[in-house]
N, C-alpha and C. Protein backbone atom coordinates (compact mmCIF):
# COMPACT_ATOMS: atom_id res chain seq x y z
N UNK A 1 -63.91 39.53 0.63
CA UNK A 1 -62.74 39.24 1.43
C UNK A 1 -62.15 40.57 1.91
N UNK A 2 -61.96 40.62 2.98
CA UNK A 2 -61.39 42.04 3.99
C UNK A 2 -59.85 41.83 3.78
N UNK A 3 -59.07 42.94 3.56
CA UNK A 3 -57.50 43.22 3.66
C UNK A 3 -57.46 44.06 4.45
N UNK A 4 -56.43 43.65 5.09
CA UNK A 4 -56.06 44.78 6.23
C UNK A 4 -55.13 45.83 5.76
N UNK A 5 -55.05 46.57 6.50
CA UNK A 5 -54.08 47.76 5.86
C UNK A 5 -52.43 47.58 5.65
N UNK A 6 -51.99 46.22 6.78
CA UNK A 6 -51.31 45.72 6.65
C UNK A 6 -50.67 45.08 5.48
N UNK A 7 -51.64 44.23 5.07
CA UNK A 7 -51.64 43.52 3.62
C UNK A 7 -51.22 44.40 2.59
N UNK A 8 -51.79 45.09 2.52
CA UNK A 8 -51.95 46.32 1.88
C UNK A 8 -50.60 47.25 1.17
N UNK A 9 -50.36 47.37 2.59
CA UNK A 9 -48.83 48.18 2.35
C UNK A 9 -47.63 46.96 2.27
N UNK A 10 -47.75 45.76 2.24
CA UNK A 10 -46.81 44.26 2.53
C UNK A 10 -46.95 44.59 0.91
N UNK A 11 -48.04 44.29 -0.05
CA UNK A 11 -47.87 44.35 -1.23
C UNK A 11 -47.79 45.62 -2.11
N UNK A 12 -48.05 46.30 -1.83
CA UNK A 12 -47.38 47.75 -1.97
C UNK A 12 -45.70 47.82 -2.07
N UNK A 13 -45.22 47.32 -0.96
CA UNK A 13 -43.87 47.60 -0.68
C UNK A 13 -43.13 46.09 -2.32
N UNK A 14 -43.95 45.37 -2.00
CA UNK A 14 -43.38 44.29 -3.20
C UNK A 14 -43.73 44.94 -4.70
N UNK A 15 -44.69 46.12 -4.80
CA UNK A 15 -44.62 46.56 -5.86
C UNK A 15 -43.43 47.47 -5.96
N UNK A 16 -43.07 48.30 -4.78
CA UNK A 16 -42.24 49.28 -4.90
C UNK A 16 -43.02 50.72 -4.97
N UNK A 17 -43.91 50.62 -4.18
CA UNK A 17 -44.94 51.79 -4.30
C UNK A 17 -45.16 52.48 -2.91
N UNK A 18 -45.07 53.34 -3.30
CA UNK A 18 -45.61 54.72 -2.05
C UNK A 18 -46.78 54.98 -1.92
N UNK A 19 -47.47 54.87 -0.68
CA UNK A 19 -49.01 54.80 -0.58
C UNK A 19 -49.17 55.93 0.22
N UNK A 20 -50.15 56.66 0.29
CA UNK A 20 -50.39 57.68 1.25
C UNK A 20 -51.76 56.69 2.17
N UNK A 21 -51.70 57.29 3.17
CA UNK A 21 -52.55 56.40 3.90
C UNK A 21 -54.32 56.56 3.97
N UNK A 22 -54.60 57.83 2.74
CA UNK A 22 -55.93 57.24 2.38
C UNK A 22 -56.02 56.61 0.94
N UNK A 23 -54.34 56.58 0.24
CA UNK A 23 -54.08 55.75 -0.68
C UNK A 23 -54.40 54.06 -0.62
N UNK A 24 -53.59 53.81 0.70
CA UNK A 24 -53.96 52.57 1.12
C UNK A 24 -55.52 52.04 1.68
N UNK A 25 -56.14 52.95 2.38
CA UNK A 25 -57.38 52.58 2.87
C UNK A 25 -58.39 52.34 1.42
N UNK A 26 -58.22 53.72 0.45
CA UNK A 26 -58.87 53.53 -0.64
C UNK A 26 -58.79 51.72 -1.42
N UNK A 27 -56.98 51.70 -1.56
CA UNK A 27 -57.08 49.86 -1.69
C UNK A 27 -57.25 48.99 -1.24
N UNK A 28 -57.36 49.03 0.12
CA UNK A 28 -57.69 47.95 1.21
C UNK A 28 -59.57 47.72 0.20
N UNK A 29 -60.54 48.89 0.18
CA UNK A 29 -61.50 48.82 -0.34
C UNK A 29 -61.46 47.66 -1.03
N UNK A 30 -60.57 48.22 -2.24
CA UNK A 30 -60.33 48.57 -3.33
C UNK A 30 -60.28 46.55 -4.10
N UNK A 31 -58.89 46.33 -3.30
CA UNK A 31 -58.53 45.11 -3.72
C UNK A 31 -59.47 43.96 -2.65
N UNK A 32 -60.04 44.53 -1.77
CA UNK A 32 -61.43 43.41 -1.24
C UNK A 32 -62.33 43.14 -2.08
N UNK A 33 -63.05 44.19 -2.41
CA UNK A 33 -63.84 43.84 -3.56
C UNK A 33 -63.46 43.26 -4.99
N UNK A 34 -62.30 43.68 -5.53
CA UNK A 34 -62.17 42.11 -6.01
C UNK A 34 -61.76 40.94 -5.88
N UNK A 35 -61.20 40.60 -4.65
CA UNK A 35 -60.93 39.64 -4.45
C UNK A 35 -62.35 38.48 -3.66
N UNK A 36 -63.53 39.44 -3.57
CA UNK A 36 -64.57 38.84 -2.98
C UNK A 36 -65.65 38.56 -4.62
N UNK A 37 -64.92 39.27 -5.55
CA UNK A 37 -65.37 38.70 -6.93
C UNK A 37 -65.33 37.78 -7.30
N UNK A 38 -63.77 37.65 -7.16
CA UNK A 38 -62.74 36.11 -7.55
C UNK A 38 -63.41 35.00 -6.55
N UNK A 39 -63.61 35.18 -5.55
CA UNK A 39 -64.58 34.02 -5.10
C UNK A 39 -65.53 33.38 -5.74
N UNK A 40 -66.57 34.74 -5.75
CA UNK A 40 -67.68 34.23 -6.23
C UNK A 40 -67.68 33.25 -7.77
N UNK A 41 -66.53 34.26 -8.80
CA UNK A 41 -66.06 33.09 -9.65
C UNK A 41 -65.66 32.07 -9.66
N UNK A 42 -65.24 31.99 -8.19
CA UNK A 42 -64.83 30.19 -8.21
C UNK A 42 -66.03 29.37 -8.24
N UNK A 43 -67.37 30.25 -7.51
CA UNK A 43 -67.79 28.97 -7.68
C UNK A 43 -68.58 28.40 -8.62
N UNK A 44 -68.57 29.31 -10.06
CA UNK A 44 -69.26 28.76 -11.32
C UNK A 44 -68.68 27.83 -11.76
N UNK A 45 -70.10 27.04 -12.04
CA UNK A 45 -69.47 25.17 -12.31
C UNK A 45 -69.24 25.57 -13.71
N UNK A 46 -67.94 25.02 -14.21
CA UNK A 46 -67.42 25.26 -15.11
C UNK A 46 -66.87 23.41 -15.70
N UNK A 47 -67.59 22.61 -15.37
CA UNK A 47 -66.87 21.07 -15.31
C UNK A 47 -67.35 20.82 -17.09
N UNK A 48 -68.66 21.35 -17.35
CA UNK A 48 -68.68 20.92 -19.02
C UNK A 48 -68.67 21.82 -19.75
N UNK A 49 -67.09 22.61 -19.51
CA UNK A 49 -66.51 23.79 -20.43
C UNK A 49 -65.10 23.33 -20.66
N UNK A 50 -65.25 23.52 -22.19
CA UNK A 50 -64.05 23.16 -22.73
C UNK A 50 -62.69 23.78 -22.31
N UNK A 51 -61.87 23.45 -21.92
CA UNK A 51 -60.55 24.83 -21.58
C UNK A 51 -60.10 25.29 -23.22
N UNK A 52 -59.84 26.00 -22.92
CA UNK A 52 -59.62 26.98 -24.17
C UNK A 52 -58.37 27.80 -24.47
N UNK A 53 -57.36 28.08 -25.05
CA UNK A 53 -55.99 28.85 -24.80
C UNK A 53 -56.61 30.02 -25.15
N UNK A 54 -57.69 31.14 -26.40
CA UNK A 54 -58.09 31.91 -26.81
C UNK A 54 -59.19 31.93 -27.22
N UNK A 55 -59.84 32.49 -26.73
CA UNK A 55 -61.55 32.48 -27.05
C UNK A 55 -61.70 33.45 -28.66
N UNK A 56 -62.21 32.19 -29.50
CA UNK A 56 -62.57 32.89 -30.98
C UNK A 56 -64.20 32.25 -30.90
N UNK A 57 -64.51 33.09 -32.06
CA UNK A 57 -65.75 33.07 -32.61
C UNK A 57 -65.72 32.37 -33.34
N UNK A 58 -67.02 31.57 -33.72
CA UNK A 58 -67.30 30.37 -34.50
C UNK A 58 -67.14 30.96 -35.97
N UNK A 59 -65.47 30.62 -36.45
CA UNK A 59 -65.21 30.25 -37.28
C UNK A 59 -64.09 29.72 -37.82
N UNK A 60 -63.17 29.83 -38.41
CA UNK A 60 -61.52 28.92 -38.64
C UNK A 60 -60.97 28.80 -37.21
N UNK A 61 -60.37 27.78 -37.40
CA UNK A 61 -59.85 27.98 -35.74
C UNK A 61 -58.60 29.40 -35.68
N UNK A 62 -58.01 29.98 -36.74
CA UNK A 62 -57.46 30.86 -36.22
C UNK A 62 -57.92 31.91 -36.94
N UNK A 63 -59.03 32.09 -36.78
CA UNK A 63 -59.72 33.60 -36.89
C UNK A 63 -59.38 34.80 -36.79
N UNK A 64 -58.90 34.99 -35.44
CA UNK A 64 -58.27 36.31 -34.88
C UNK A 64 -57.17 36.33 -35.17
N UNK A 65 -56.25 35.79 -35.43
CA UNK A 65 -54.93 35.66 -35.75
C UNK A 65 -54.47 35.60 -37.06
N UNK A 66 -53.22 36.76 -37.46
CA UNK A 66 -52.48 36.59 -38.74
C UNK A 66 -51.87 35.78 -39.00
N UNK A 67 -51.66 35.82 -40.13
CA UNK A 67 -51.16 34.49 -41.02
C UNK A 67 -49.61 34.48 -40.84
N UNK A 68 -49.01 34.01 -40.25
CA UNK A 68 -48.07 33.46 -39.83
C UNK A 68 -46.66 32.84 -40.88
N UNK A 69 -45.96 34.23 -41.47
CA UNK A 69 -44.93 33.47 -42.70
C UNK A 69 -43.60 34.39 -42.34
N UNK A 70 -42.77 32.97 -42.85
CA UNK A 70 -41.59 33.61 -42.51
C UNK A 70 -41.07 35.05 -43.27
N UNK A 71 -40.09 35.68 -42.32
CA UNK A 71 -39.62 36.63 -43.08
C UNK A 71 -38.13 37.26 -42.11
N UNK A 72 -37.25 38.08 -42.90
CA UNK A 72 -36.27 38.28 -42.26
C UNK A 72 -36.05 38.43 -40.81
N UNK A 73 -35.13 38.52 -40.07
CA UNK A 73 -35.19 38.45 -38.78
C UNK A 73 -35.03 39.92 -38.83
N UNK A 74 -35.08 40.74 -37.78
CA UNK A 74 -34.74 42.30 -37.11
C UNK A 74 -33.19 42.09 -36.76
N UNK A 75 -32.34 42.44 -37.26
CA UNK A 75 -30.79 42.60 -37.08
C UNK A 75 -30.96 43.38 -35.60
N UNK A 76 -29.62 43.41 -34.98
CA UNK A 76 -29.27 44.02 -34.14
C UNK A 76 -29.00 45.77 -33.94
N UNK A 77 -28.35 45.84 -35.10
CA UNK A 77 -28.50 47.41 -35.54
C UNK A 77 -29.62 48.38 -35.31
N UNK A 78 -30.52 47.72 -36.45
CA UNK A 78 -32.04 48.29 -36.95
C UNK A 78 -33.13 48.05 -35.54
N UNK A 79 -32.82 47.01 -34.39
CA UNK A 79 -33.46 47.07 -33.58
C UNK A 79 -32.96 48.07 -32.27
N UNK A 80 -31.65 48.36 -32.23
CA UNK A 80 -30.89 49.65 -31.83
C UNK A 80 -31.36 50.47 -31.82
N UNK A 81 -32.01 50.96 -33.16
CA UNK A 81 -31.68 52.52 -33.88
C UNK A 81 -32.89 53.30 -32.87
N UNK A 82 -33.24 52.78 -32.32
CA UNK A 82 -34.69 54.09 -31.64
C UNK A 82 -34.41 53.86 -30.42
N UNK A 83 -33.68 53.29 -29.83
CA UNK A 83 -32.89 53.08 -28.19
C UNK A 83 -32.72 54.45 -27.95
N UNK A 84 -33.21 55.10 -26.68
CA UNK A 84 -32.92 56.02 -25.93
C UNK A 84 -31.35 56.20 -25.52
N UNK A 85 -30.86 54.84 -25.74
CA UNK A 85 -29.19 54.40 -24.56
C UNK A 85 -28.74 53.32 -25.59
N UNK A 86 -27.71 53.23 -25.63
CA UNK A 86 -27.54 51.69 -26.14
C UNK A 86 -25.94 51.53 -25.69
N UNK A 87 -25.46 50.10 -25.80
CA UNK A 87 -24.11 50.13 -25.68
C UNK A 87 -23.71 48.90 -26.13
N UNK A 88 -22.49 48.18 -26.73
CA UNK A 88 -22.22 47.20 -26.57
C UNK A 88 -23.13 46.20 -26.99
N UNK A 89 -24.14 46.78 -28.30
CA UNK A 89 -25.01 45.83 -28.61
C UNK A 89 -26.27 45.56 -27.70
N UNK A 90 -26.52 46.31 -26.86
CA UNK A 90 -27.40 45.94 -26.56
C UNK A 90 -28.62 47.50 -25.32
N UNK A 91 -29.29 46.80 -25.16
CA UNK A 91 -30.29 48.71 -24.77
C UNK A 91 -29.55 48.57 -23.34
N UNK A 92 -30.05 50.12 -23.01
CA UNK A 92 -28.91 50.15 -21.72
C UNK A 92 -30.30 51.48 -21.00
N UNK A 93 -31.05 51.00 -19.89
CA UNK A 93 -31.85 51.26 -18.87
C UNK A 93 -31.32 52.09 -17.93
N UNK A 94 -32.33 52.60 -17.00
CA UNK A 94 -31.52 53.37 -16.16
C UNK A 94 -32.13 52.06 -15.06
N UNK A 95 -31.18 52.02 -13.48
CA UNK A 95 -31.73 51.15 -12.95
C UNK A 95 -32.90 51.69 -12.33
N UNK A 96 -33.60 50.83 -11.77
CA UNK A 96 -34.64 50.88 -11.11
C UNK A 96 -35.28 50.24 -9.80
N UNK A 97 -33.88 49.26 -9.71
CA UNK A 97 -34.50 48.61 -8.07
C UNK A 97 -33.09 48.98 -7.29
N UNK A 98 -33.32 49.45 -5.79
CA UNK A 98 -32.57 49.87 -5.26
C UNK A 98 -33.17 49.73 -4.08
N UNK A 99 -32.67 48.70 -3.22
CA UNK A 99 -33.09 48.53 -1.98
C UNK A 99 -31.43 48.15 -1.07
């Protein structure tokens, strides 16, 4: 699938990103080829495959996953304490969208 350079910099700008313009040509490449991947994945017949939330290996069904027990919650304080900023209970960012 071909992107134009147009496209390109349309989603660029929704990232919030600065492209130089062999930045963009490089992704125009860039994001064609995979998006001419994602095709081709559509069209593996996939009709007698189970859907799956996490792919494990044949054994307990939660294999990959820890064991799951309760235990105290993280207070507000102690989740504070390594905040760069904090205020008023809660983390405090610098902003970042400004249009």
């Amino acid at each position: 699938m071909k992107l134009t350079t147009e496209e390109v910099r349309y989603v660029a700008d929704l990232a919030n990103l600065r492209l130089t313009e062999e930045e963009v040509v490089h992704m125009s490449h860039d994001l064609g080829q995979i998006l001419t991947y994602i095709e081709e994945l559509s069209k593996v017949n996939t009709e007698q495959v189970a859907p799956m939330a996490q792919v494990l290996y044949e054994a307990d069904e939660t294999a990959t996953l820890r064991e799951d027990r309760p235990r105290a919650p993280l207070s507000n304080q102690k989740a504070l304490e390594n905040a760069a900023a904090s205020g008023a209970g809660y983390y405090k960012v610098p902003k970042v969208i400004e249009r």
